[in-house]
Protein backbone atom coordinates (compact mmCIF):
# COMPACT_ATOMS: atom_id res chain seq x y z
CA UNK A 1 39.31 150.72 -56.62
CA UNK A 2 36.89 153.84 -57.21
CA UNK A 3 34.14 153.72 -54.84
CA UNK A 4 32.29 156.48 -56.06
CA UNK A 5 32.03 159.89 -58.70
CA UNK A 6 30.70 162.79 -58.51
CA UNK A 7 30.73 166.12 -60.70
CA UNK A 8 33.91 166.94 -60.47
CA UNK A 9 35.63 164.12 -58.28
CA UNK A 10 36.57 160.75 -58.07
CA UNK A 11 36.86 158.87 -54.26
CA UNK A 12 38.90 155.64 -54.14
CA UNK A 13 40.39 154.16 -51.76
CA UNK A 14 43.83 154.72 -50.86
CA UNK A 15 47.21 152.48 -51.81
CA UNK A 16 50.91 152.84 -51.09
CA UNK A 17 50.77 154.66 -54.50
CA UNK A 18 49.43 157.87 -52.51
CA UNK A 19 52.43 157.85 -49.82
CA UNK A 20 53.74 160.79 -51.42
CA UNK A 21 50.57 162.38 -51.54
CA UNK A 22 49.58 161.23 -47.64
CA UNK A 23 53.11 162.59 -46.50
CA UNK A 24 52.06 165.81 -47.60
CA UNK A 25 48.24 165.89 -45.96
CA UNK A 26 49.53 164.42 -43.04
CA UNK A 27 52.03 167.08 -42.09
CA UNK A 28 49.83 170.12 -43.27
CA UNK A 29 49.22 172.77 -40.31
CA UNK A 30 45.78 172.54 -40.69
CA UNK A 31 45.75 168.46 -40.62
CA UNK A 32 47.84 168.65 -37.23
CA UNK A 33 45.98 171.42 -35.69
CA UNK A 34 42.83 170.02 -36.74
CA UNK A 35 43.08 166.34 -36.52
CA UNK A 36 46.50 165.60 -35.14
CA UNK A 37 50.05 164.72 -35.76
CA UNK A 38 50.15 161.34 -37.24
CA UNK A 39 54.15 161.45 -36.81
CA UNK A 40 54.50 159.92 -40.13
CA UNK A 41 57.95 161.72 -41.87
CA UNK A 42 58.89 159.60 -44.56
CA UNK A 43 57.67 157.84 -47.35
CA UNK A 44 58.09 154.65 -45.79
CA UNK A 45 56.08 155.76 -42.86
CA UNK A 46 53.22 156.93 -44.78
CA UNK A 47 53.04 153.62 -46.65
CA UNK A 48 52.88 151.74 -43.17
CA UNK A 49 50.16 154.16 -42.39
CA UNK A 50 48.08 153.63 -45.31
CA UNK A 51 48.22 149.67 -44.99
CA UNK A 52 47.65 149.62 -41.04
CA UNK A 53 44.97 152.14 -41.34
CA UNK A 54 43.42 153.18 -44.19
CA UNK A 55 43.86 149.74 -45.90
CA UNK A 56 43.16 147.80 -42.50
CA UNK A 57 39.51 149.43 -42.52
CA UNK A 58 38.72 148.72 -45.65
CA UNK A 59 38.99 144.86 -44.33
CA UNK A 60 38.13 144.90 -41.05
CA UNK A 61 34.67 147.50 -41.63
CA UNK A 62 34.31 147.28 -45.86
CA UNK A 63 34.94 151.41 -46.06
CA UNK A 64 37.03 153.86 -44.88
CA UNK A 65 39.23 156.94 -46.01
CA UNK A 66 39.40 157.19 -49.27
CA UNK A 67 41.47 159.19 -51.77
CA UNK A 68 39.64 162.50 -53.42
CA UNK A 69 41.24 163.21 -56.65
CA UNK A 70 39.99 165.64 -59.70
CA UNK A 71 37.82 163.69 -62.31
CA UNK A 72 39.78 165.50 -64.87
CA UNK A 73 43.58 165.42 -64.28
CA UNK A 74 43.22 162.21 -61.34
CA UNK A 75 45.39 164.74 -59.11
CA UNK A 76 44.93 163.90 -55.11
CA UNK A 77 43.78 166.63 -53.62
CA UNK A 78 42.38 165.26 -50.30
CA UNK A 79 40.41 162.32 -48.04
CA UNK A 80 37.00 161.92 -47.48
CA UNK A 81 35.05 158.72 -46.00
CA UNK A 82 34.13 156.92 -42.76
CA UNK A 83 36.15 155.99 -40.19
CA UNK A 84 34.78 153.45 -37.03
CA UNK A 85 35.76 154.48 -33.50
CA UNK A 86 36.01 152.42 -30.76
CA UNK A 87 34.78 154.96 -28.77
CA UNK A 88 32.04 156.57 -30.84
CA UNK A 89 28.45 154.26 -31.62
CA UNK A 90 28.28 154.84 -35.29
CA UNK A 91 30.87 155.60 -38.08
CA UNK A 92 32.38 158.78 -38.30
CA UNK A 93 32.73 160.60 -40.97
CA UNK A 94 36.14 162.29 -41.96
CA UNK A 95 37.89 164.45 -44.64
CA UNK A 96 40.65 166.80 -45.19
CA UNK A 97 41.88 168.85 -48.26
CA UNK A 98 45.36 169.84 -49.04
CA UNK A 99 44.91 173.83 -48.66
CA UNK A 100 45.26 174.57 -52.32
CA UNK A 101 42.00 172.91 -52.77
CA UNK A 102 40.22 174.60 -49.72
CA UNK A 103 37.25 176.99 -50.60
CA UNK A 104 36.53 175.44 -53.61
CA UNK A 105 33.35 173.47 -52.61
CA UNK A 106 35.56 169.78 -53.09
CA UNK A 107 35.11 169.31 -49.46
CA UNK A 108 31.23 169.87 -49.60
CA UNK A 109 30.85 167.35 -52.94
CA UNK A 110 33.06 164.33 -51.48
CA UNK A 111 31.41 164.83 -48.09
CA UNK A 112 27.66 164.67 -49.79
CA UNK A 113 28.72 162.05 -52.14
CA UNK A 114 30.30 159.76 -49.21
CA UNK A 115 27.20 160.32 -46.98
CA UNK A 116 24.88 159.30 -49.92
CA UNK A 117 27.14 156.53 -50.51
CA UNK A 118 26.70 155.61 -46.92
CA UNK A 119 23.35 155.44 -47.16
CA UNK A 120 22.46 153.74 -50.31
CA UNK A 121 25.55 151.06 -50.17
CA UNK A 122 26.40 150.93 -46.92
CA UNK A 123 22.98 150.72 -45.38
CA UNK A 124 24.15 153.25 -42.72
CA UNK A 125 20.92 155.26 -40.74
CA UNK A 126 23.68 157.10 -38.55
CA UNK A 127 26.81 158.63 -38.98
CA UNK A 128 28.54 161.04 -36.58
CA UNK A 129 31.12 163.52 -36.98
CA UNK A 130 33.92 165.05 -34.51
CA UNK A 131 35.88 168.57 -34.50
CA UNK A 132 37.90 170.15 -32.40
CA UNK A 133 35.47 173.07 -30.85
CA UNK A 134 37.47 175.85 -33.36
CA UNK A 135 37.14 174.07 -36.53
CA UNK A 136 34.26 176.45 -37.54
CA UNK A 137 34.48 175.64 -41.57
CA UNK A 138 34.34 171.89 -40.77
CA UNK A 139 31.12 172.70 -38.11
CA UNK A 140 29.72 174.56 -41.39
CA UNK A 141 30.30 171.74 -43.74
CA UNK A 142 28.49 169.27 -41.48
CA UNK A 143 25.58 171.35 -41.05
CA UNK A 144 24.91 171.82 -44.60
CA UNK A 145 24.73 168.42 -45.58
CA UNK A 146 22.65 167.57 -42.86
CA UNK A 147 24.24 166.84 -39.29
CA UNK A 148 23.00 168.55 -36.35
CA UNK A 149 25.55 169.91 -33.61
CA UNK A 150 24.38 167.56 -30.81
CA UNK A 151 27.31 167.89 -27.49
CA UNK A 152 30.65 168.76 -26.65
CA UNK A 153 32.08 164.98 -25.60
CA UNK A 154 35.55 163.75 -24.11
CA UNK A 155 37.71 161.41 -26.47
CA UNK A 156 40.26 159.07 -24.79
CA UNK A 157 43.84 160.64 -25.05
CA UNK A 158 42.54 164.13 -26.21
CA UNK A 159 42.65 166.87 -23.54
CA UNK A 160 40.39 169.11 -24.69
CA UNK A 161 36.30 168.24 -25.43
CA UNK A 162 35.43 168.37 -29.08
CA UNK A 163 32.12 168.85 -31.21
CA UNK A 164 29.85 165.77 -31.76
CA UNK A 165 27.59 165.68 -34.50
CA UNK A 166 24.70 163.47 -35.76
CA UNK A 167 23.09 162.48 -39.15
CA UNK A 168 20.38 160.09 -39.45
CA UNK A 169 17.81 159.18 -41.49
């Protein structure tokens, strides 16, 4: 189901159809130094992982990660969307490109398009964001559609404090 367009790129949200694709993302450097080792190696992992999480947010908090592809060709070429922490007061908003894509402003135009989608059809007036403290091109991307840098917090189960931004209206 597409859940939203913009210039160049469609988001949708993610089916066992993508486990190919979500193998890949999942086990890029950057996604493990970044965000963390999912320990998903197979196909048939990847399709558990989309259906317990990816699929299980859509139902439990009506959005999620969803599936950036190109308008033109429907290629994957990252995630973008909201995820909902226990451990964080607002959703939390998420993405990551498959590095062929990087640099190319994709991450910038799902990001803007998911936060406007927030707003207008999810009714959400916050939205944080995490990164680990040397993400600096994720740090940028937040600040230029609109989050503030706001503390360096303590997750559960992560050693090492990480960058908490805010958006709200």
């Amino acid at each position: 189901m597409n859940i939203l367009e913009t210039k160049r790129l469609i988001l949708r949200e993610t089916s066992v159809d993508d486990a190919e694709f979500m193998l890949d993302l999942l086990n890029q450097p950057s996604f493990i130094k970044y965000i963390g080792d999912r320990n998903v190696r197979t196909i048939a992992e990847a399709e558990a992982f989309i259906e317990t999480r990816y699929r299980q947010s859509y139902r439990d908090n009506g959005f999620g990660l969803y599936v950036v592809e190109l308008k033109e060709t429907a290629v994957p070429i990252g995630i973008c969307g909201f995820v909902k922490r226990d451990t964080l007061p607002a959703p939390d908003i998420g993405f990551a490109f498959l590095p062929q894509f990087c640099g190319q402003g994709f991450a910038v135009e799902s990001a803007a398009g998911s936060m406007n989608y927030g707003e207008e059809v999810l009714g959400f007036t916050k939205v944080l964001a995490i990164t680990t403290q040397d993400n600096e091109s994720s740090g940028k991307l937040l600040l230029k559609i609109g989050f503030k840098f706001v503390e360096l917090v303590k997750m559960p189960h992560d050693d090492d404090a990480l960058k908490l931004f805010s958006w709200s209206i």
